[in-house]
PDB file of N, CA and C in Angstrom:
ATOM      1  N   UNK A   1      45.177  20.927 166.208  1.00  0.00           N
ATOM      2  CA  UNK A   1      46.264  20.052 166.601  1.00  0.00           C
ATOM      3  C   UNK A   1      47.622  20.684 166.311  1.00  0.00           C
ATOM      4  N   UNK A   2      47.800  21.220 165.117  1.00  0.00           N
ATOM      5  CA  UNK A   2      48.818  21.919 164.648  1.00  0.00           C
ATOM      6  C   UNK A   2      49.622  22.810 165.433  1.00  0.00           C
ATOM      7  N   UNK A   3      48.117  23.622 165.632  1.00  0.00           N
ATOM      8  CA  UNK A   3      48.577  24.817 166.939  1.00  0.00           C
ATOM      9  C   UNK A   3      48.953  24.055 168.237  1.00  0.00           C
ATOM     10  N   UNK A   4      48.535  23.355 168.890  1.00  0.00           N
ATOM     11  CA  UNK A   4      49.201  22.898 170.225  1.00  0.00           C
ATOM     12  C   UNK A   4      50.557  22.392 170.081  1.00  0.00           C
ATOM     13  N   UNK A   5      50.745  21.904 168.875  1.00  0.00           N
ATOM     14  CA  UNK A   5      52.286  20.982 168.262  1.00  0.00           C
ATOM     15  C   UNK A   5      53.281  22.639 167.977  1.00  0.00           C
ATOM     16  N   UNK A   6      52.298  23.659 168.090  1.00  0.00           N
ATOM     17  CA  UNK A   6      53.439  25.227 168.085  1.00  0.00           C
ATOM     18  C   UNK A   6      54.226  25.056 169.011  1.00  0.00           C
ATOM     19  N   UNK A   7      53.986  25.171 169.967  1.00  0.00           N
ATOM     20  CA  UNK A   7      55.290  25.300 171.101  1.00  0.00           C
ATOM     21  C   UNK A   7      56.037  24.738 171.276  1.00  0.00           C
ATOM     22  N   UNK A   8      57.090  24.578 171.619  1.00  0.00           N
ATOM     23  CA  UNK A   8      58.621  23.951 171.603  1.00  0.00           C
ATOM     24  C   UNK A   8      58.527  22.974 172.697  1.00  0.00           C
ATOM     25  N   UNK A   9      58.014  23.402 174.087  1.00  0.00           N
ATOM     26  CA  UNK A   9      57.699  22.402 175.046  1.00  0.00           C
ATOM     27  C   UNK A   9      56.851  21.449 175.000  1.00  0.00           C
ATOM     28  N   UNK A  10      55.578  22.011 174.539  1.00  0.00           N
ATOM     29  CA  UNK A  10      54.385  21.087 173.734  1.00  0.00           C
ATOM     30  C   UNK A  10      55.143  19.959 173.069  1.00  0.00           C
ATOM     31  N   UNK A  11      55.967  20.301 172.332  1.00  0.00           N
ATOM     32  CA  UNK A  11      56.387  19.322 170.780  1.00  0.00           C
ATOM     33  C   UNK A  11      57.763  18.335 171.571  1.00  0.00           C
ATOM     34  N   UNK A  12      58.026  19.144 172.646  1.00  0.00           N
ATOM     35  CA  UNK A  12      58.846  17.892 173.262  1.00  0.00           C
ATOM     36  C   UNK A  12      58.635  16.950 174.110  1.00  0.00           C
ATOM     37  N   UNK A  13      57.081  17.409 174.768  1.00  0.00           N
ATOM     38  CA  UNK A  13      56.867  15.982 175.834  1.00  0.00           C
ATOM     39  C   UNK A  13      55.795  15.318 174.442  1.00  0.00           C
ATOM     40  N   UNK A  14      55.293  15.956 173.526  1.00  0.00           N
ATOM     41  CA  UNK A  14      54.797  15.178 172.650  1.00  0.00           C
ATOM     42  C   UNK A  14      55.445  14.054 171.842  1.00  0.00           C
ATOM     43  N   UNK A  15      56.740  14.438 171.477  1.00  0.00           N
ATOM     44  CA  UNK A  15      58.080  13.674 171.386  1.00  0.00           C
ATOM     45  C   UNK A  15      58.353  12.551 172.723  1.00  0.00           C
ATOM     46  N   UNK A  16      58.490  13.144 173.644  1.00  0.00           N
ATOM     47  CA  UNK A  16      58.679  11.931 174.744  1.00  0.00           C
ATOM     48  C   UNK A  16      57.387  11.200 175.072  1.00  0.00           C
ATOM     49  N   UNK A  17      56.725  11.787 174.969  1.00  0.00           N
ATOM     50  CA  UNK A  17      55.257  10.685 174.675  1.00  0.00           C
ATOM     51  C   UNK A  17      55.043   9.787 174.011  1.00  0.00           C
ATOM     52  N   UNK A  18      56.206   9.666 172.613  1.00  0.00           N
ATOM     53  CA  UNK A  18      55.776   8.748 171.574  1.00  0.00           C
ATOM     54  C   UNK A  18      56.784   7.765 171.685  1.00  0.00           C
ATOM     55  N   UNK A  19      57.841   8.261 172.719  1.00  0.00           N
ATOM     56  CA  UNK A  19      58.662   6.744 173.052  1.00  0.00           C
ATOM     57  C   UNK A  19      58.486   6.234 173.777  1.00  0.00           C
ATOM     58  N   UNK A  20      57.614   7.061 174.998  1.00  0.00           N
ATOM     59  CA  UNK A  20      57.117   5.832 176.127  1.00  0.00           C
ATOM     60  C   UNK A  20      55.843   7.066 177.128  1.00  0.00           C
ATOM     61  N   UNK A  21      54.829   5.637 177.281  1.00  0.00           N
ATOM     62  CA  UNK A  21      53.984   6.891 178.443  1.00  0.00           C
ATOM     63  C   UNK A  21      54.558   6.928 179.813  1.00  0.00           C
ATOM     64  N   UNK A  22      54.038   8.687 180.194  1.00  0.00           N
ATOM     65  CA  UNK A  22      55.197   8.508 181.410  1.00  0.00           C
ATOM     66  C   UNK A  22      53.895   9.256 182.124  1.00  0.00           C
ATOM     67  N   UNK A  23      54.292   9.949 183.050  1.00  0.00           N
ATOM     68  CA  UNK A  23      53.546  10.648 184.413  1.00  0.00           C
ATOM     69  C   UNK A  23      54.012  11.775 184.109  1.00  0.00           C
ATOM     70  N   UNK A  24      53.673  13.157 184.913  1.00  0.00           N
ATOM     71  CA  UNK A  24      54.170  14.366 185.187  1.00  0.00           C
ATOM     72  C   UNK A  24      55.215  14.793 185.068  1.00  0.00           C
ATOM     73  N   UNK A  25      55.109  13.563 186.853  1.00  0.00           N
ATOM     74  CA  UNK A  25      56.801  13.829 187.265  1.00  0.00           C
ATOM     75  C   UNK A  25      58.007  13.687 186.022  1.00  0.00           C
ATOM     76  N   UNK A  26      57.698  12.334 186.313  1.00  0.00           N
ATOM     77  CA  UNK A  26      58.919  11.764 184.949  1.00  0.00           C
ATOM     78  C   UNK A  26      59.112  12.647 184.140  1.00  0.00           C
ATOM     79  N   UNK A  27      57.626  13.229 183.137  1.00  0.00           N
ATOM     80  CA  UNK A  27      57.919  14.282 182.222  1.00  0.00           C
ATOM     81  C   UNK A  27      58.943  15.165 182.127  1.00  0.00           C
ATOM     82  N   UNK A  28      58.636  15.789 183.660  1.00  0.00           N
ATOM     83  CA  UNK A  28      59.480  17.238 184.160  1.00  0.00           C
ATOM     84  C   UNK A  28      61.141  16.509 184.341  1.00  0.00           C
ATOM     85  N   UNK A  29      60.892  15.800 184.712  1.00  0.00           N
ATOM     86  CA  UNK A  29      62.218  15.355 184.873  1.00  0.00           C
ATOM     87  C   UNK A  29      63.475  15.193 183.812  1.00  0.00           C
ATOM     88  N   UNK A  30      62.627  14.974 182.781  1.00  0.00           N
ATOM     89  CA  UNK A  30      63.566  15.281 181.576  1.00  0.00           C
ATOM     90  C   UNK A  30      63.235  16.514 180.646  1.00  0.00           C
ATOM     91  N   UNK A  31      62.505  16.989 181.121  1.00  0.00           N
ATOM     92  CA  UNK A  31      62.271  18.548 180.492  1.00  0.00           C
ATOM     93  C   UNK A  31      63.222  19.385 181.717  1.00  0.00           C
ATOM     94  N   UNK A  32      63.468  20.641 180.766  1.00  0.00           N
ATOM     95  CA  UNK A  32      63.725  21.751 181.673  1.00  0.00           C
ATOM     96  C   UNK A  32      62.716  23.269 182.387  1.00  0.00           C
ATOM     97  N   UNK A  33      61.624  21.837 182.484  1.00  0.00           N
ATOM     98  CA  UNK A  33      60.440  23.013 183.040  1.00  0.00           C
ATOM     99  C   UNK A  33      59.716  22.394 184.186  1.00  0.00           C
ATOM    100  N   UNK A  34      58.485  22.909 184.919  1.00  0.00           N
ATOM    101  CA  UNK A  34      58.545  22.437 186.092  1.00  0.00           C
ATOM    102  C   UNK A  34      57.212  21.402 185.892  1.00  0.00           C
ATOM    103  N   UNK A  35      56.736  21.302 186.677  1.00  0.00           N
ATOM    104  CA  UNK A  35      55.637  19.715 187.015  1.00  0.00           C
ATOM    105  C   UNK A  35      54.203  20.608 186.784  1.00  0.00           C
ATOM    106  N   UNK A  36      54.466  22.374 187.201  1.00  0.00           N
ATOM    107  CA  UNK A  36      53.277  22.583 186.640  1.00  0.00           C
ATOM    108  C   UNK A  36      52.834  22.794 185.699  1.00  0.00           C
ATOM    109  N   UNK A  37      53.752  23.192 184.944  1.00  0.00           N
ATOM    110  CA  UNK A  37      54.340  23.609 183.372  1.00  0.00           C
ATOM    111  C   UNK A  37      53.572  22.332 182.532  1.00  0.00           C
ATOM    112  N   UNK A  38      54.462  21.552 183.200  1.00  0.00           N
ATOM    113  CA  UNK A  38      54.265  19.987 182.161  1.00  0.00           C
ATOM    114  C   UNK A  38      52.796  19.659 182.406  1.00  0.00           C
ATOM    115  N   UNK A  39      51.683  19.675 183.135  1.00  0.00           N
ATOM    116  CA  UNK A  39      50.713  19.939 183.594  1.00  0.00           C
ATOM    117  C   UNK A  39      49.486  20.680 182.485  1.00  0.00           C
ATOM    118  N   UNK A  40      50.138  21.428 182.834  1.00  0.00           N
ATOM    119  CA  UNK A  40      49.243  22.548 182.014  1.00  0.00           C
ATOM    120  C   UNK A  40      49.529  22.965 180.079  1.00  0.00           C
ATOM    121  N   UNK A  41      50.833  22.450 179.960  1.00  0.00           N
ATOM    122  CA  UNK A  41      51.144  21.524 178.412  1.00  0.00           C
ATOM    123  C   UNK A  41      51.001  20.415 177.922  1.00  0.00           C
ATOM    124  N   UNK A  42      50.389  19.251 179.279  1.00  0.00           N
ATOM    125  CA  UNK A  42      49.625  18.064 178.976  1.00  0.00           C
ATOM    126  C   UNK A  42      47.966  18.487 179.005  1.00  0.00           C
ATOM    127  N   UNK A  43      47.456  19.412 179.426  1.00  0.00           N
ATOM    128  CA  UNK A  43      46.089  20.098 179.298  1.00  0.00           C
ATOM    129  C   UNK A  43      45.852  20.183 177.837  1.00  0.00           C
ATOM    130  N   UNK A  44      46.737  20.811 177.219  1.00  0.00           N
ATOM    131  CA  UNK A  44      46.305  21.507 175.562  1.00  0.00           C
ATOM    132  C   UNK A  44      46.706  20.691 175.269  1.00  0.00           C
ATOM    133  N   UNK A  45      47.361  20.030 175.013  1.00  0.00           N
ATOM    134  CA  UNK A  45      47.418  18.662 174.305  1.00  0.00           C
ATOM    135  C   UNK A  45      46.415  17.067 174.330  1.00  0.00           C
ATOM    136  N   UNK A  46      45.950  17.509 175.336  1.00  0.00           N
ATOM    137  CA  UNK A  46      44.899  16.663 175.521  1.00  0.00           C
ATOM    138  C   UNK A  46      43.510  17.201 175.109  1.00  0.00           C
ATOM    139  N   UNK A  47      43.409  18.798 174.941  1.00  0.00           N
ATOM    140  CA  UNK A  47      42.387  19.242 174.734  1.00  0.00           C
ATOM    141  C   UNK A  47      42.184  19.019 173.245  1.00  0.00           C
ATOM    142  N   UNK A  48      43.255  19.155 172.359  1.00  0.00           N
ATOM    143  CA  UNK A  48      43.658  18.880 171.139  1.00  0.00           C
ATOM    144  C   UNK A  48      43.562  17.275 170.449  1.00  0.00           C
ATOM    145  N   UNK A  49      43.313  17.057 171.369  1.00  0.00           N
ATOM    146  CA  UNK A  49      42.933  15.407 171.145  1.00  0.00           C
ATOM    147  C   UNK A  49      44.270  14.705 171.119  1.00  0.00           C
ATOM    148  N   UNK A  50      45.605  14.928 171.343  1.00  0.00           N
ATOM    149  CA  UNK A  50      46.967  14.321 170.571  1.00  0.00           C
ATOM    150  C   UNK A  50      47.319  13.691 172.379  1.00  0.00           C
ATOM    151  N   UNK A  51      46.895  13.563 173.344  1.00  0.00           N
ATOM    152  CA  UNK A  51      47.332  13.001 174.110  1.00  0.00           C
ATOM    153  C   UNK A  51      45.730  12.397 174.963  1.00  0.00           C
ATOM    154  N   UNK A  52      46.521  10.846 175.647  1.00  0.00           N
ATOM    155  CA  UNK A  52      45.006  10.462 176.737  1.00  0.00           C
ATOM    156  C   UNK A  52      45.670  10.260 177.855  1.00  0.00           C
ATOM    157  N   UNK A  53      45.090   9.828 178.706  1.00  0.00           N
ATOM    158  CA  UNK A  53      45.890  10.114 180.310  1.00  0.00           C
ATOM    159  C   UNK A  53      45.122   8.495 181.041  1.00  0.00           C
ATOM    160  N   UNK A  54      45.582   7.817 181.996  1.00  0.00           N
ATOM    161  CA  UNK A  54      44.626   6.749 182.643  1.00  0.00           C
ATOM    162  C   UNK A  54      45.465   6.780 184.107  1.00  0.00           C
ATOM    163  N   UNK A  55      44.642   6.597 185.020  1.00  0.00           N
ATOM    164  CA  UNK A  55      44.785   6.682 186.173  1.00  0.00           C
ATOM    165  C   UNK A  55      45.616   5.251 186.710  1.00  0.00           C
ATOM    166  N   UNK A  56      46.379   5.181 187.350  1.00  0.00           N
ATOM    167  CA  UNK A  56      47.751   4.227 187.352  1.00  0.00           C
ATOM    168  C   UNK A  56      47.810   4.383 189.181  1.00  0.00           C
ATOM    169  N   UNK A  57      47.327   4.038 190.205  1.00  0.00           N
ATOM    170  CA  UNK A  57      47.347   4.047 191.273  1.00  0.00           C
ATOM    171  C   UNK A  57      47.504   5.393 191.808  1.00  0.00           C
ATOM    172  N   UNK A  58      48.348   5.996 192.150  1.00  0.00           N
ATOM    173  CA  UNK A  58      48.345   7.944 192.300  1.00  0.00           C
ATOM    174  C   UNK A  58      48.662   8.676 191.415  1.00  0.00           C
ATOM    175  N   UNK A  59      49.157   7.793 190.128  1.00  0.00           N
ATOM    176  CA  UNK A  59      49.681   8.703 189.042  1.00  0.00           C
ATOM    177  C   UNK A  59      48.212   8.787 187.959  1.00  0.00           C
ATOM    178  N   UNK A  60      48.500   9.555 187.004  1.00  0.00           N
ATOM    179  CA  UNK A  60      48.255   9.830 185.882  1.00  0.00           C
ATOM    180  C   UNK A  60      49.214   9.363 184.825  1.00  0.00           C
ATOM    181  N   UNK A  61      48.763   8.693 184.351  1.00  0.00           N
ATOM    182  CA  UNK A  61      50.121   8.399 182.774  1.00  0.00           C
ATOM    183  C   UNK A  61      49.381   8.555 181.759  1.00  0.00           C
ATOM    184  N   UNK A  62      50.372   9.861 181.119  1.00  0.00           N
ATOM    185  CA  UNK A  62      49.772  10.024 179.642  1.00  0.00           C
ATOM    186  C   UNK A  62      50.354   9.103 178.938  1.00  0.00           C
ATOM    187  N   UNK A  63      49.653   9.070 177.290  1.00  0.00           N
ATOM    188  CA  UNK A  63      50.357   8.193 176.644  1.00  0.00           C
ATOM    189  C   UNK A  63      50.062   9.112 174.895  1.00  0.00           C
ATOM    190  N   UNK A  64      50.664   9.025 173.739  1.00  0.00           N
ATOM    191  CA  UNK A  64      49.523  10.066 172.514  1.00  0.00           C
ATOM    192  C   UNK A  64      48.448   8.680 172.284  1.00  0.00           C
ATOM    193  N   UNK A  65      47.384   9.742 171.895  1.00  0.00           N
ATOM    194  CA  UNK A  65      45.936   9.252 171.483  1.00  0.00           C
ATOM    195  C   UNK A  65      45.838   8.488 169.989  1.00  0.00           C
ATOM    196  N   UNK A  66      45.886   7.393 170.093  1.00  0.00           N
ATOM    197  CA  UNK A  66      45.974   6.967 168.567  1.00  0.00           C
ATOM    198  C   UNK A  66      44.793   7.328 167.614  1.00  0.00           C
ATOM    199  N   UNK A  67      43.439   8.137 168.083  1.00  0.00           N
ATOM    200  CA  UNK A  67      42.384   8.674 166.718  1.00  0.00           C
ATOM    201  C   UNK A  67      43.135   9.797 166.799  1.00  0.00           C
ATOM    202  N   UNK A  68      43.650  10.629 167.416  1.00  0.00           N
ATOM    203  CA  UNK A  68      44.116  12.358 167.251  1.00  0.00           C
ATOM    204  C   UNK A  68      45.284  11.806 166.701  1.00  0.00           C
ATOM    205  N   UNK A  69      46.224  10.690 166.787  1.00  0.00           N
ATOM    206  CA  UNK A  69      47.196  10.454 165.741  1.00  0.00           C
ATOM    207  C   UNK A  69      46.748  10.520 164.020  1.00  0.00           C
ATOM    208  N   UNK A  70      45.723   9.971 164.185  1.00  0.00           N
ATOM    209  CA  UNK A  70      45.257   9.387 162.697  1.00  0.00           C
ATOM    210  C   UNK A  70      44.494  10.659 161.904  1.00  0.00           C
ATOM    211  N   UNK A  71      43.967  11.639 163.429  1.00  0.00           N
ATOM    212  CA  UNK A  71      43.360  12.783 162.530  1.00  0.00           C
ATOM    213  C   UNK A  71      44.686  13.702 162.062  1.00  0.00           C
ATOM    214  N   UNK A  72      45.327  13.186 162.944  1.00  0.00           N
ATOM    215  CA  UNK A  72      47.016  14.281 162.365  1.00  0.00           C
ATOM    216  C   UNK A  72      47.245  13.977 161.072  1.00  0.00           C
ATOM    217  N   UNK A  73      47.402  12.846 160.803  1.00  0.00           N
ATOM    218  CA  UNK A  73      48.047  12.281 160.027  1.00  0.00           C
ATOM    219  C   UNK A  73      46.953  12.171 158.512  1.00  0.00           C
ATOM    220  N   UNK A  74      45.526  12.147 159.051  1.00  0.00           N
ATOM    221  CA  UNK A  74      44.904  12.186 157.165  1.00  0.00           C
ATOM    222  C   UNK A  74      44.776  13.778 157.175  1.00  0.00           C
ATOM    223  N   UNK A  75      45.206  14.615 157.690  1.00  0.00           N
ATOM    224  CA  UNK A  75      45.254  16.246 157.657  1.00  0.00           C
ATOM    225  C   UNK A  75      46.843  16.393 156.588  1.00  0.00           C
ATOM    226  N   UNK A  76      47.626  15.796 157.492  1.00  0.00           N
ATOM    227  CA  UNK A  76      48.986  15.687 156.665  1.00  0.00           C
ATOM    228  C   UNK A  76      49.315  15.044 155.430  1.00  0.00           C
ATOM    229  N   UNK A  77      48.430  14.161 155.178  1.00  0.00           N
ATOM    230  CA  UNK A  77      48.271  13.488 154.107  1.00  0.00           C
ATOM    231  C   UNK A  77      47.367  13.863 152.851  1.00  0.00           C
ATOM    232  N   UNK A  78      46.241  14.758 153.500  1.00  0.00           N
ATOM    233  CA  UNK A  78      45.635  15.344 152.077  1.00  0.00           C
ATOM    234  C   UNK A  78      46.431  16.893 151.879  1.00  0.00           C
ATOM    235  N   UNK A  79      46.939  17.623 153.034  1.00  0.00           N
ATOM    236  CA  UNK A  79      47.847  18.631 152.745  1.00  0.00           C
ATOM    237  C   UNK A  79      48.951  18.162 151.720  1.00  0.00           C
ATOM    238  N   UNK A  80      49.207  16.749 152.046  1.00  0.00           N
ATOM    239  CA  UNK A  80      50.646  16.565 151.009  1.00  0.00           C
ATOM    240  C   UNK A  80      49.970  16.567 149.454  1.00  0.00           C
ATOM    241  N   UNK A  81      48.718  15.623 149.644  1.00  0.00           N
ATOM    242  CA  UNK A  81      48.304  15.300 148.383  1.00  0.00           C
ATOM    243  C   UNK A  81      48.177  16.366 147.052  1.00  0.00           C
ATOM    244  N   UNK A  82      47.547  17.251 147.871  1.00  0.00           N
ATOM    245  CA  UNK A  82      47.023  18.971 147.534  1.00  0.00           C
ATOM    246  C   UNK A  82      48.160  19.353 146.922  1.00  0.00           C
ATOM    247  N   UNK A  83      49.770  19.722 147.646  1.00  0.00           N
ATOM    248  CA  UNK A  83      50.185  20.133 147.515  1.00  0.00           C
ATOM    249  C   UNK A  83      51.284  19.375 146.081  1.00  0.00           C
ATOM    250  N   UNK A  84      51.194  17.676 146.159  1.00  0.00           N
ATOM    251  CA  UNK A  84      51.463  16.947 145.036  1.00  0.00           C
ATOM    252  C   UNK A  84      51.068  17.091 143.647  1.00  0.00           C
ATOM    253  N   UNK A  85      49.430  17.171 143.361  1.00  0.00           N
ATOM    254  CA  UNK A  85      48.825  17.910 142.904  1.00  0.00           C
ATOM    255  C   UNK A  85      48.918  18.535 142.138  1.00  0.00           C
ATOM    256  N   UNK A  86      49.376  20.161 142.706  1.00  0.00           N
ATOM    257  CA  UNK A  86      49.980  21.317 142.442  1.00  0.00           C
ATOM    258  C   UNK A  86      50.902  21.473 141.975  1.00  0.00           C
ATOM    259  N   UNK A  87      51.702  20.600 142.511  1.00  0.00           N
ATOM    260  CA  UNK A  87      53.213  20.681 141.651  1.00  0.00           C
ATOM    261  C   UNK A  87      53.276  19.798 140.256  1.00  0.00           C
ATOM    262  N   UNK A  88      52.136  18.931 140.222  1.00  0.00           N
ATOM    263  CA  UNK A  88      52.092  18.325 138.805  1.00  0.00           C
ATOM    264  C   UNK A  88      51.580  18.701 138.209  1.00  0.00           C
ATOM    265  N   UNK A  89      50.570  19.543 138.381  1.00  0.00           N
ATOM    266  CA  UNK A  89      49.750  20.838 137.352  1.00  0.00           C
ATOM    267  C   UNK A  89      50.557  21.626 136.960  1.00  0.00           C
ATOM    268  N   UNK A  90      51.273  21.810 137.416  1.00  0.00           N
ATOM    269  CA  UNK A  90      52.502  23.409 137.553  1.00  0.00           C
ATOM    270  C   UNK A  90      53.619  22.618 136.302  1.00  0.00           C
ATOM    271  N   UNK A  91      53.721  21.667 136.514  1.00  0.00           N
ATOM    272  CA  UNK A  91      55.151  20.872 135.680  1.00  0.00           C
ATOM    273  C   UNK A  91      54.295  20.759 134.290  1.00  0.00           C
ATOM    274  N   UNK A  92      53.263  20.193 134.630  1.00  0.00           N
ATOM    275  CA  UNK A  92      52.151  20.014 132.976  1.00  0.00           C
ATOM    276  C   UNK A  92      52.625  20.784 132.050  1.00  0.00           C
ATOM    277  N   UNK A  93      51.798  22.383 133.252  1.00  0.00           N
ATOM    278  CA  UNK A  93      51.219  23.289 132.256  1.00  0.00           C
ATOM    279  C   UNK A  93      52.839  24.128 131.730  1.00  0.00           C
ATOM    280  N   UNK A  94      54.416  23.841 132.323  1.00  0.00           N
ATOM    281  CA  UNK A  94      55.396  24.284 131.939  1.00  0.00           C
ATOM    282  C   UNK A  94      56.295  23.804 130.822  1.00  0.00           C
ATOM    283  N   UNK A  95      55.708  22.217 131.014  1.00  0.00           N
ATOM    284  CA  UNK A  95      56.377  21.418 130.099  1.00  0.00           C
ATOM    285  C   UNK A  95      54.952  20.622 129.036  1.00  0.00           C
ATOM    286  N   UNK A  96      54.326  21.201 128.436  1.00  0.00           N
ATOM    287  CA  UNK A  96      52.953  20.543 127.688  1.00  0.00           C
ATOM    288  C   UNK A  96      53.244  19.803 126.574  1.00  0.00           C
ATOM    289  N   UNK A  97      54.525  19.734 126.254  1.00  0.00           N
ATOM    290  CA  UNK A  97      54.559  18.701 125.060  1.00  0.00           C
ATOM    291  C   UNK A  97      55.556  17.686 125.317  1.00  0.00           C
ATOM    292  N   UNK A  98      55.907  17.292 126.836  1.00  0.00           N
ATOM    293  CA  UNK A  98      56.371  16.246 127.385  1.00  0.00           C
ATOM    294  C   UNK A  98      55.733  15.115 128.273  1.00  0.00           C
ATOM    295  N   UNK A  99      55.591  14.100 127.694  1.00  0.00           N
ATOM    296  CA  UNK A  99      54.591  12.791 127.379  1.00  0.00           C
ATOM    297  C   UNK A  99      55.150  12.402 128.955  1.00  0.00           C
ATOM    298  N   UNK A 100      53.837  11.417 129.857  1.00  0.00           N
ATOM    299  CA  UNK A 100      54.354  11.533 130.754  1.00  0.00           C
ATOM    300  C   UNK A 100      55.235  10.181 131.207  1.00  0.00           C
ATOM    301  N   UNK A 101      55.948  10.152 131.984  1.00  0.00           N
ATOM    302  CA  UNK A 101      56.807   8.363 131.530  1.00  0.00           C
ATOM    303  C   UNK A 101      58.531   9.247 130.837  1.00  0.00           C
ATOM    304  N   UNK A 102      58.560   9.967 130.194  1.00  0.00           N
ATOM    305  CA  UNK A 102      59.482  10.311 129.345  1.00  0.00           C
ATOM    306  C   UNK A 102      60.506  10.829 130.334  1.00  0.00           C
ATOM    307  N   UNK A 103      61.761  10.412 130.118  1.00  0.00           N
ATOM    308  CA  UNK A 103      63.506  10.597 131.507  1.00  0.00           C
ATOM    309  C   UNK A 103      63.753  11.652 130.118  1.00  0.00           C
ATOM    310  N   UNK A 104      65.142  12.465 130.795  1.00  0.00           N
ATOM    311  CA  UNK A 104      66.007  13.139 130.215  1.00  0.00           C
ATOM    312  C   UNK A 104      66.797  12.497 129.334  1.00  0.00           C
ATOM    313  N   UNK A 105      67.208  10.990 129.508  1.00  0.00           N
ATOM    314  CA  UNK A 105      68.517  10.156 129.242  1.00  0.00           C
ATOM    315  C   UNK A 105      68.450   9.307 127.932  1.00  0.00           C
TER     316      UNK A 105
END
């Protein structure tokens, strides 16, 4: 997921995806790239699970995928945790005879 959220174009109709579902066209229309572009950057993003698409009379309207939201998001959330963690092991083992609860003031 991460990797498809790399690209700059990727990360901006993924962005305009999350304020409203649109079509292709529309997409391109506020991007500065073309309809096939937007196309084929709604492909990997859908392959990635972070976007779904439903058929709307001749259109396609994507919209983001709310389980590929949620897998984003407990990925981002045990990365934070991990990394929370770490930084309180790190403070422990620098400061070991400071009780925890205890301010500067």
């Amino acid at each position: 997921m991460l990797d498809a959220l790399g690209d700059p174009t990727r990360r901006a109709i993924f962005e305009q995806l999350g304020e409203r579902p649109s079509a292709v066209v529309d997409l391109a229309d506020r991007l500065p790239v073309s309809r096939p572009a937007v196309s084929q950057h709604l492909k990997v993003l859908k392959q990635a699970g972070l976007v779904r698409d439903v058929q709307v009379g001749t259109r396609r309207v994507y919209s983001l995928d709310p389980d590929g939201l949620a897998g984003l998001r407990d990925y981002l959330e045990r990365f934070w945790r991990t990394a929370l963690h770490s930084f309180k092991t790190r403070v422990e083992q620098e400061n070991p005879d400071r009780e925890e609860g205890e301010s500067n003031g």
